[in-house]
N, C-alpha and C. Protein backbone atom coordinates (compact mmCIF):
# COMPACT_ATOMS: atom_id res chain seq x y z
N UNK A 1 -10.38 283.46 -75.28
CA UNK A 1 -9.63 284.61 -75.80
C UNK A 1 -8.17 284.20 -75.98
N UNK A 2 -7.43 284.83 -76.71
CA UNK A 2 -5.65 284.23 -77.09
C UNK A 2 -5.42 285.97 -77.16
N UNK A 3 -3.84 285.66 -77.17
CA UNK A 3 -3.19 287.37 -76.99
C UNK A 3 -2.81 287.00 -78.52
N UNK A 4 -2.92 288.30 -79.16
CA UNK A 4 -1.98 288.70 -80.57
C UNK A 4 -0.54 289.09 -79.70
N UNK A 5 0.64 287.91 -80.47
CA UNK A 5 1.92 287.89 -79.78
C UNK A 5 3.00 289.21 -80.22
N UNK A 6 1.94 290.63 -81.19
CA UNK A 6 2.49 291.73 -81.71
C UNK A 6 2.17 292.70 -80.16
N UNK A 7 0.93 292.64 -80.17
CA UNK A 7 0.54 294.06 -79.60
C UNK A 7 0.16 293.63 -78.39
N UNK A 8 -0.33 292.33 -77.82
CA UNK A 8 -0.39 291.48 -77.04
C UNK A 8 -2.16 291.88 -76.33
N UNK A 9 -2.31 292.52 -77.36
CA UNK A 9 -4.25 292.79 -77.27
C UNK A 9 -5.45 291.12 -76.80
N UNK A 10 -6.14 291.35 -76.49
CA UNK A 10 -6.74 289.89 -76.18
C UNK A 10 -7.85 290.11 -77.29
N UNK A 11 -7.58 289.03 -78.02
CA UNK A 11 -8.45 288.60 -79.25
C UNK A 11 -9.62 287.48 -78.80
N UNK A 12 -10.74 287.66 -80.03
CA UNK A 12 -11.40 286.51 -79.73
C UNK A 12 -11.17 285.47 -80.93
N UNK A 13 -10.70 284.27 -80.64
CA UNK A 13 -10.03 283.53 -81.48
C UNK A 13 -10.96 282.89 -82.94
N UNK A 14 -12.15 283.04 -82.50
CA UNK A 14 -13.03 282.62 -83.35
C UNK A 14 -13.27 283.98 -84.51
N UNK A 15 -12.62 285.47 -84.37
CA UNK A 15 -13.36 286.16 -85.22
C UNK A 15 -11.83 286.93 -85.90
N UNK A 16 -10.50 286.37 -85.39
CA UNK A 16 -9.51 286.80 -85.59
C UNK A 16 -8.60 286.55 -86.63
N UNK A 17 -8.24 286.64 -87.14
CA UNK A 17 -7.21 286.44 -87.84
C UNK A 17 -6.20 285.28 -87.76
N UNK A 18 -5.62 284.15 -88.14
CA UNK A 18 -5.08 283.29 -87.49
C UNK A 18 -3.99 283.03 -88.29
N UNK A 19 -2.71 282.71 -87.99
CA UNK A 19 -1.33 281.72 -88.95
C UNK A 19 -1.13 280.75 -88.07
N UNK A 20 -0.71 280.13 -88.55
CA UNK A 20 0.06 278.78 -87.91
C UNK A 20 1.87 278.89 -88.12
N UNK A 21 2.51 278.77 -86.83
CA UNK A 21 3.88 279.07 -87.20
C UNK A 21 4.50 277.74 -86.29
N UNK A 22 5.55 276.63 -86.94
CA UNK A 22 5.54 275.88 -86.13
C UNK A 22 5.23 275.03 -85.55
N UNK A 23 3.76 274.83 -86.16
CA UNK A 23 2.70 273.87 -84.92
C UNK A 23 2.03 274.12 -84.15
N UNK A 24 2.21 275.53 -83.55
CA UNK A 24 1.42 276.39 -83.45
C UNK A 24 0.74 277.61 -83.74
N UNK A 25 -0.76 277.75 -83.33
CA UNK A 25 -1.29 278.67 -84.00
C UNK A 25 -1.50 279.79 -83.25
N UNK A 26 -0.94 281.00 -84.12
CA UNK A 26 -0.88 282.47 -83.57
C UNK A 26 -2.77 283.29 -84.08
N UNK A 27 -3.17 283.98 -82.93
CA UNK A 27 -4.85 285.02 -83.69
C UNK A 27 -3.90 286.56 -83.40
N UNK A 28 -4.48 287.21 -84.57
CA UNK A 28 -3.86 288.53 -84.60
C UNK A 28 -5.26 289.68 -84.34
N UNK A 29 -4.98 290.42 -84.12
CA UNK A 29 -6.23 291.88 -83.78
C UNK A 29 -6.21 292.46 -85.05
N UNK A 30 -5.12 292.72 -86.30
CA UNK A 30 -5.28 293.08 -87.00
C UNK A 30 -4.58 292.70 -88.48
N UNK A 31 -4.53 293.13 -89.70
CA UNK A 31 -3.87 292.43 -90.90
C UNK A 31 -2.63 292.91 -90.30
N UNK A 32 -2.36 294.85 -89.87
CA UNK A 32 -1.20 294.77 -89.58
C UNK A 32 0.09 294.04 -88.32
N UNK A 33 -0.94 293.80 -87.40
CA UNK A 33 -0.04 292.71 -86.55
C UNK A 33 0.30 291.58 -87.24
N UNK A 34 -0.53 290.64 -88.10
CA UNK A 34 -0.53 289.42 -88.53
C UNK A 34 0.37 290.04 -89.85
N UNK A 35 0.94 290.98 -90.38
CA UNK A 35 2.05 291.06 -91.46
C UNK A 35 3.09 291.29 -90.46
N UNK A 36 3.29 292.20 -89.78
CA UNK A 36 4.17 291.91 -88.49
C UNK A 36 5.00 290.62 -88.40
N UNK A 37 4.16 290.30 -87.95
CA UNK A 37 4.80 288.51 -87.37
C UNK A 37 4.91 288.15 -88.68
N UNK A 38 4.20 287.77 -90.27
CA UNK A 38 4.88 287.18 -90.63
C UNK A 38 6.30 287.79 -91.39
N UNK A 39 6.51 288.98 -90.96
CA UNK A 39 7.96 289.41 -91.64
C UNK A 39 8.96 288.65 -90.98
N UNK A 40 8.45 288.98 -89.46
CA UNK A 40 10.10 288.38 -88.53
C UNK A 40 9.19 287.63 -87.55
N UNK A 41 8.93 286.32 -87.68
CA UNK A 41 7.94 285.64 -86.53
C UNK A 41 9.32 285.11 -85.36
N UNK A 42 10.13 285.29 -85.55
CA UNK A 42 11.18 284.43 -84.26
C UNK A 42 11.27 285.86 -83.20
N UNK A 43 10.94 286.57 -83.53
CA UNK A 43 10.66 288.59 -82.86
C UNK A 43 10.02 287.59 -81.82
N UNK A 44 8.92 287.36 -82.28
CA UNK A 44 7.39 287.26 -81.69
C UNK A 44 7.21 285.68 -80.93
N UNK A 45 8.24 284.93 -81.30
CA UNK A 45 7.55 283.72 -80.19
C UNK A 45 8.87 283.61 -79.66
N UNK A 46 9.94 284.23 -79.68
CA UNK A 46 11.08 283.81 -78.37
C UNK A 46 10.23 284.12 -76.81
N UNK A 47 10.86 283.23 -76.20
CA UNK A 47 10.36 283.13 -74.40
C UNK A 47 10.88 284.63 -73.98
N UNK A 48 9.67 285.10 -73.31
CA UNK A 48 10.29 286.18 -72.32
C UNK A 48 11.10 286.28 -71.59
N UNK A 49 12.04 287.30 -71.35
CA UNK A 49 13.38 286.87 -70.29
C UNK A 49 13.09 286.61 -68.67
């Protein structure tokens, strides 16, 4: 399972939605999380404080 880094839902990576940002690859739960991230993806992978 991988988290969608929008809604932070646990996806199953094989049936999800996927981008690659970076080198790494993001799975989304839905088209609208995965347009999400790609409007503003630096939102979505800065480190938690």
């Amino acid at each position: 399972m991988a988290q969608d880094p929008v809604c932070k839902m646990e996806v199953d990576e094989k049936k999800a939605a996927k981008k690659e940002y970076k080198g790494k690859t993001y799975h989304f739960c839905s088209p609208t999380c995965q347009w999400a991230f790609e409007t503003e993806p630096e939102q979505f992978t800065q480190a938690e404080p």
